[in-house]
Protein backbone atom coordinates (compact mmCIF):
# COMPACT_ATOMS: atom_id res chain seq x y z
CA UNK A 1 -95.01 -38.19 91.49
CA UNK A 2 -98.23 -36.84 90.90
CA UNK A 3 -96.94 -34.67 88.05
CA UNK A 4 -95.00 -37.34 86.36
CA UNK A 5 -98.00 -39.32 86.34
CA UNK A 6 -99.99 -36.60 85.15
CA UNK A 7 -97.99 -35.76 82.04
CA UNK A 8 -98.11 -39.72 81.26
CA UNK A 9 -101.91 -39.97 81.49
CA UNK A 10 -101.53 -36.64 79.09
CA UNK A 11 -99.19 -38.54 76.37
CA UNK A 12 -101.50 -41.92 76.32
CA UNK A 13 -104.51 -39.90 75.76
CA UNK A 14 -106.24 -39.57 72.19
CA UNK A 15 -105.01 -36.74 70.11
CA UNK A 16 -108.36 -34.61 69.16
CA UNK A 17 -109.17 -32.87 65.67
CA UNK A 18 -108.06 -29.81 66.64
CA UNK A 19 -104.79 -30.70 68.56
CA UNK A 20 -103.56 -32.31 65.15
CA UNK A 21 -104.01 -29.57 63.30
CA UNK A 22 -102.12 -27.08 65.19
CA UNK A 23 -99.53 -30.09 65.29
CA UNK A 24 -99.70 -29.82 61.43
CA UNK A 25 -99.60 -26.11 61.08
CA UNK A 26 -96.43 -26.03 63.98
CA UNK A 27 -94.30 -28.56 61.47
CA UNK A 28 -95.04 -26.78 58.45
CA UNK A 29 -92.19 -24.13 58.92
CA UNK A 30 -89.10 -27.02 59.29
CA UNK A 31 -89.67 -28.36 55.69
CA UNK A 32 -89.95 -25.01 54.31
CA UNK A 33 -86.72 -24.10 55.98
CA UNK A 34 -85.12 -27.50 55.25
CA UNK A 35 -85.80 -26.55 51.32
CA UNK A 36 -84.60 -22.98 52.12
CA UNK A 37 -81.42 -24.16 53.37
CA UNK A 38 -80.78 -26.99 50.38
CA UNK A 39 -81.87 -23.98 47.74
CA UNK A 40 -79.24 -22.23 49.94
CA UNK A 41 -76.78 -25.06 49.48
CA UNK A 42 -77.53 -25.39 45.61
CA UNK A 43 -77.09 -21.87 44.90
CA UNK A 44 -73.63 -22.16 46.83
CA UNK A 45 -72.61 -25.22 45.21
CA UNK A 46 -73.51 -23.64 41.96
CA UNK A 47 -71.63 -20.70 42.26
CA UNK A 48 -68.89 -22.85 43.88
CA UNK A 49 -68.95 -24.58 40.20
CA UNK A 50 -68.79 -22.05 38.27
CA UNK A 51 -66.29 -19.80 40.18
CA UNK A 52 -64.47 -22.93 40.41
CA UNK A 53 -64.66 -23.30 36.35
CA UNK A 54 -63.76 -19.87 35.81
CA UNK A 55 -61.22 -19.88 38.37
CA UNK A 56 -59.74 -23.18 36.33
CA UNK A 57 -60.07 -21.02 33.41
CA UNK A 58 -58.16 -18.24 34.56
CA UNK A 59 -55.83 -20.81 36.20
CA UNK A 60 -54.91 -22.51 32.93
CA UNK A 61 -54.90 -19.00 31.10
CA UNK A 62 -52.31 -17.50 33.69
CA UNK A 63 -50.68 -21.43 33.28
CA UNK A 64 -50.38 -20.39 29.69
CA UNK A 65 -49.38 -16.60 30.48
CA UNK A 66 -46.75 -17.93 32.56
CA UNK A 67 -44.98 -20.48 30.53
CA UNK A 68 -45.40 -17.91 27.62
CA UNK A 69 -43.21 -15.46 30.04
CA UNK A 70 -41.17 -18.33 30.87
CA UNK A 71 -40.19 -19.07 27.66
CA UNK A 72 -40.05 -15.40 26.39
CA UNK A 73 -37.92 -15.11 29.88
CA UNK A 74 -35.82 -18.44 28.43
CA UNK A 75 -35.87 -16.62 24.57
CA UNK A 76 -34.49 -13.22 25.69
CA UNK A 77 -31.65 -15.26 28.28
CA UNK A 78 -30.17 -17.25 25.54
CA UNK A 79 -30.70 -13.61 23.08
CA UNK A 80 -28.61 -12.40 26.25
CA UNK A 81 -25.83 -14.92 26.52
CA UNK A 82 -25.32 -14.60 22.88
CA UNK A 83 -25.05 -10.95 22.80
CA UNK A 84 -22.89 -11.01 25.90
CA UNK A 85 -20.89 -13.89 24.09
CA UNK A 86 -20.59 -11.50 20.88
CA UNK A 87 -19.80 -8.49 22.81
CA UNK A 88 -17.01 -10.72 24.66
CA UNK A 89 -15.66 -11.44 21.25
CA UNK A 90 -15.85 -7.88 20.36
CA UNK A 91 -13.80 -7.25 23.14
CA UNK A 92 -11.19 -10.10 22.39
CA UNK A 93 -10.97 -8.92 19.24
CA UNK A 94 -10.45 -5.18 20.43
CA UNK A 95 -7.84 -6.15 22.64
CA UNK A 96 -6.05 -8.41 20.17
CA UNK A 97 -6.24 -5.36 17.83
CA UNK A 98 -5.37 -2.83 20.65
CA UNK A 99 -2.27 -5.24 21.49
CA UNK A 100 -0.98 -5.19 17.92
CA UNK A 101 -1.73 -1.30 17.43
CA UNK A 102 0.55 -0.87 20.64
CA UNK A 103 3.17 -3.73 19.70
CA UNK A 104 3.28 -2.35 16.01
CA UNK A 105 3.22 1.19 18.16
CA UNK A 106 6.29 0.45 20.13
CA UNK A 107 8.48 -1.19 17.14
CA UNK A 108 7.69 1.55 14.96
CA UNK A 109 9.24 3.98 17.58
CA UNK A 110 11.66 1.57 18.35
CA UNK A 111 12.80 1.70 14.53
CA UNK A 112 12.17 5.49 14.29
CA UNK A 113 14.98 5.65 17.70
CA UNK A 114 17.34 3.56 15.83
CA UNK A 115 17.16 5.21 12.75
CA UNK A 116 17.58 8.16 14.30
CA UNK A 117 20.34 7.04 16.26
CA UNK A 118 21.51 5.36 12.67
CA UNK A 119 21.33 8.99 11.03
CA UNK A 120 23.03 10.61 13.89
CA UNK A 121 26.01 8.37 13.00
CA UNK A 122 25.67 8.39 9.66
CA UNK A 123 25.61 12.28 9.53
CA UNK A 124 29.06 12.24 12.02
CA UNK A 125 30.69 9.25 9.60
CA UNK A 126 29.87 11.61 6.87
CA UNK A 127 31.41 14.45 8.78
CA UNK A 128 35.00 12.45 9.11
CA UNK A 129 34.66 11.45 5.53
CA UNK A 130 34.17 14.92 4.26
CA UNK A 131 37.18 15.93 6.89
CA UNK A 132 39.21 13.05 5.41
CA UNK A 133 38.23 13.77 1.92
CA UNK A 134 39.60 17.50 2.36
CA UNK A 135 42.83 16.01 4.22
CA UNK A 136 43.45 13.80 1.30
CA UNK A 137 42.74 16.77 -1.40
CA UNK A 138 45.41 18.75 0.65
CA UNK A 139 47.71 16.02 0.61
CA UNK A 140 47.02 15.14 -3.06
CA UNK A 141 47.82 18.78 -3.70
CA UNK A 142 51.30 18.40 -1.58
CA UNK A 143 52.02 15.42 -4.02
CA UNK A 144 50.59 16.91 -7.32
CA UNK A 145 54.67 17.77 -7.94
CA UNK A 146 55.99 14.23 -7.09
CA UNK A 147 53.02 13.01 -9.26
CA UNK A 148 54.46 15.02 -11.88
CA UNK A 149 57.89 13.89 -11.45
CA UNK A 150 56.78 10.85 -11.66
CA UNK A 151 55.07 11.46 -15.16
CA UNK A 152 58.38 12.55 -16.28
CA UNK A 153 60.07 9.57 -14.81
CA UNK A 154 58.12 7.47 -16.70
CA UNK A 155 57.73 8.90 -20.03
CA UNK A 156 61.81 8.79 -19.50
CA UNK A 157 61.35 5.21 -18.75
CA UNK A 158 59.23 4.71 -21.86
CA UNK A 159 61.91 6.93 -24.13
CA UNK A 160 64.54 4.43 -22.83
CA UNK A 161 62.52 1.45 -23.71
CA UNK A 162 61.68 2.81 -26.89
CA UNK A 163 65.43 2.94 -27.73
CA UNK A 164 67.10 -0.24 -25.85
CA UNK A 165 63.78 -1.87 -27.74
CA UNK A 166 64.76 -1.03 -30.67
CA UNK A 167 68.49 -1.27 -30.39
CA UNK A 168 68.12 -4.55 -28.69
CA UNK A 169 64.92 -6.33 -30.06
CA UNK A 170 67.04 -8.87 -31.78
CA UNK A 171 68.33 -10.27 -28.96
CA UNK A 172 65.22 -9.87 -26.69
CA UNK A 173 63.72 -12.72 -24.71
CA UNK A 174 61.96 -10.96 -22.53
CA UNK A 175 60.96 -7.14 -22.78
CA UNK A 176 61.70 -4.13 -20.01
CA UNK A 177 58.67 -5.62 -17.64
CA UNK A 178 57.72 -3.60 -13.93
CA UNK A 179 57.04 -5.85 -11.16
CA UNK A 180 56.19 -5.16 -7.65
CA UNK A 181 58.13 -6.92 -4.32
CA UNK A 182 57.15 -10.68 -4.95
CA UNK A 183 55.51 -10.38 -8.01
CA UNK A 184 55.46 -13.16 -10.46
CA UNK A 185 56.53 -12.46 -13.96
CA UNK A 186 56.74 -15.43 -17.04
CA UNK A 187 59.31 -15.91 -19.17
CA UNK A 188 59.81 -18.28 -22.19
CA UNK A 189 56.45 -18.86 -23.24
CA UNK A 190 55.39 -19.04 -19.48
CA UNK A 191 57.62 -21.59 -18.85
CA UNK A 192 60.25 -19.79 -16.47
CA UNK A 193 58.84 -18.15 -12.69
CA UNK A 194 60.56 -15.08 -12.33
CA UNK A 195 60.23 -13.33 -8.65
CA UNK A 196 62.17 -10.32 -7.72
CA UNK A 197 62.74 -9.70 -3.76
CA UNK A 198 64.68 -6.66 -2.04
CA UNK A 199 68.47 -7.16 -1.07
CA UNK A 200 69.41 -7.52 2.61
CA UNK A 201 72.20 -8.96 4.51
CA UNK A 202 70.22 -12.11 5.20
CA UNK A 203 70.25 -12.78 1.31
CA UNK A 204 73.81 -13.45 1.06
CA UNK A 205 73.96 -11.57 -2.09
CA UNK A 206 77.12 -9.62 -2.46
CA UNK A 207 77.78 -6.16 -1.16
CA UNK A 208 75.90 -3.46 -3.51
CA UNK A 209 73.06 -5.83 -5.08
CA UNK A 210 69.69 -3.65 -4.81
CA UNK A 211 67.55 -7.07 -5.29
CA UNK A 212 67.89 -10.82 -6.13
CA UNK A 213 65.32 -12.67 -8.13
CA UNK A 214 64.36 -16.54 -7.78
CA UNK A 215 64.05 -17.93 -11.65
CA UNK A 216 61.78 -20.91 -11.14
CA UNK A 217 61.01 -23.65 -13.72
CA UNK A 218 59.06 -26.82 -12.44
CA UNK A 219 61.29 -28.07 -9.68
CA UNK A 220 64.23 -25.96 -10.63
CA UNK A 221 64.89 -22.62 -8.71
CA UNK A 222 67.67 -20.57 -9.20
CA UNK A 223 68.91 -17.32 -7.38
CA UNK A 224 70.27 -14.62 -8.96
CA UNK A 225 71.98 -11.31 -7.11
CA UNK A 226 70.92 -8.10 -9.20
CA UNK A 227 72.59 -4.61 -9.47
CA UNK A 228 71.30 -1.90 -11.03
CA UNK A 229 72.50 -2.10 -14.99
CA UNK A 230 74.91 -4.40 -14.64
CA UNK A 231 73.44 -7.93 -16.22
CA UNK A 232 73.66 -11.31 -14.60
CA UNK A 233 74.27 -14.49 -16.48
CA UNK A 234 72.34 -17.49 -15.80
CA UNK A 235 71.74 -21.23 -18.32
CA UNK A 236 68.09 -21.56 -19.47
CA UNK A 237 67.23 -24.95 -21.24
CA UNK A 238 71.18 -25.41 -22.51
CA UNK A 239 71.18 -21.44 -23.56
CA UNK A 240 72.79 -18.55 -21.53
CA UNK A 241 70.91 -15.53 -21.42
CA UNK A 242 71.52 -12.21 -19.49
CA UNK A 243 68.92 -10.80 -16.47
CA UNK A 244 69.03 -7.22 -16.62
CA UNK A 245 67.72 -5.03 -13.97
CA UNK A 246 67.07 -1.63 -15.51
CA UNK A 247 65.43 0.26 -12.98
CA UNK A 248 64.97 0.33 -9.00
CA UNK A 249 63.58 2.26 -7.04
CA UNK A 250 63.05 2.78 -3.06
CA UNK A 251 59.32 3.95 -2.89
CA UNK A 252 56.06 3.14 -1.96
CA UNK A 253 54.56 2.94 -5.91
CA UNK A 254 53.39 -0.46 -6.68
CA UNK A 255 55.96 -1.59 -9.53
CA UNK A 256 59.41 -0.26 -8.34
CA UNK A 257 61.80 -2.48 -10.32
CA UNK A 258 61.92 -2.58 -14.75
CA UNK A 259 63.50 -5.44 -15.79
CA UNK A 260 64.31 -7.20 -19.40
CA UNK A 261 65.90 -10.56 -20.47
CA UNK A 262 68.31 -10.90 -23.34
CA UNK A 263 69.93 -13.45 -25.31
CA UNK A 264 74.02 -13.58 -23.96
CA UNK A 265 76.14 -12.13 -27.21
């Protein structure tokens, strides 16, 4: 108690001369650190402003760095796509080329295999045709003496039809004419069909007739029996006139019967 009343009786006393100024000289120290510490703070915040301006600076510059790279990044992916794009292309096209190379390839060989194959055929049908060209020679050479019999038959022919010509031209209607097996020969200004057929027992021609002929004018048709030189009658527009078949023969040659008309003396 007697403490705590001492220290009271020590606050509530006068403060001397000297006692202030050591109070003075003891508080002189806080403002000078006060001002220490806000020089402190203003250097901070300074530098705080300007790092944070430069830092803004760079900020904005690497902003700028990066969309530049962004856009050179967008630039060179579109260059990309379009040179990917043209390559594909490329590629298309050098497959579509490749596929008609190979397609043009294949028929190419396919045509060079069937000519071939046409070749090899042709070369063995022109091996039969130069056999059957030699067997034909031979057998033309086997026949080179009918041939010439038949020369002579027929310049005999012509010698005969040289004389009944001109021993019968004034009563000739029709001259010595060769016809083949149902051949059509005119008569009478092409008015009278004549048609000459080989005899057989289903003719009903009498025994001994080598052919029969049908004379055929509009809807008239007459048959007529024929023997070698021996002359059948028949009636042409009110007129008799003789059919005389001259020459017959059994062979394979195109015209084997001469034949003549004549007026009936």
């Amino acid at each position: 108690m007697q403490g705590e009343k001492t220290k009271r009786a020590a606050k509530m006393r006068p403060i001397t001369l000297g006692e202030k100024k050591r109070r003075t000289v003891r508080m002189r120290p806080i403002p000078l650190l006060v001002c220490f510490v806000c020089l402190i703070g203003l250097s901070v915040s300074a530098t705080y402003l300007i790092d944070h301006a430069r830092y803004e600076k760079q900020s904005g510059n690497k902003a700028q760095e990066i969309l530049a790279v962004q856009e050179n990044k967008k630039s060179l992916s579109i260059a990309l796509e379009n040179a990917l794009q043209k390559l594909e292309n490329e590629y298309s096209n050098l497959e579509s080329q490749y596929k008609d190379l190979a397609s043009k390839l294949d028929t190419a060989e396919q045509k060079n295999t069937l000519t071939a194959s046409e070749l090899a055929s042709a070369l063995k049908d022109l091996e039969a045709a130069r056999v059957d060209a030699l067997k034909l020679k031979g057998e033309l050479d086997a026949k080179l003496p009918e041939i010439e019999a038949l020369n002579v038959d027929r310049q005999t022919l012509e010698q005969k039809y040289n004389g009944s010509k001109e021993m019968l031209a004034p009563y000739l209607i029709l001259e010595p004419t060769l016809v083949g097996l149902g051949e059509a020969a005119k008569a009478f200004d092409g008015n009278l069909m004549i048609v000459l057929y080989e005899a057989s027992d289903m003719d009903k021609c009498q025994q001994g007739s080598t052919a029969f002929t049908y004379l055929i004018s509009g809807k008239d048709k007459t048959k007529l029996c024929l023997r070698t030189g021996k002359p059948e009658s028949f009636k042409y527009r009110g007129e008799k006139s003789l059919f005389n078949l001259l020459e017959s023969k059994k062979s394979k040659g195109a015209h084997p019967y001469l034949f003549s008309i004549l007026k009936e003396w």
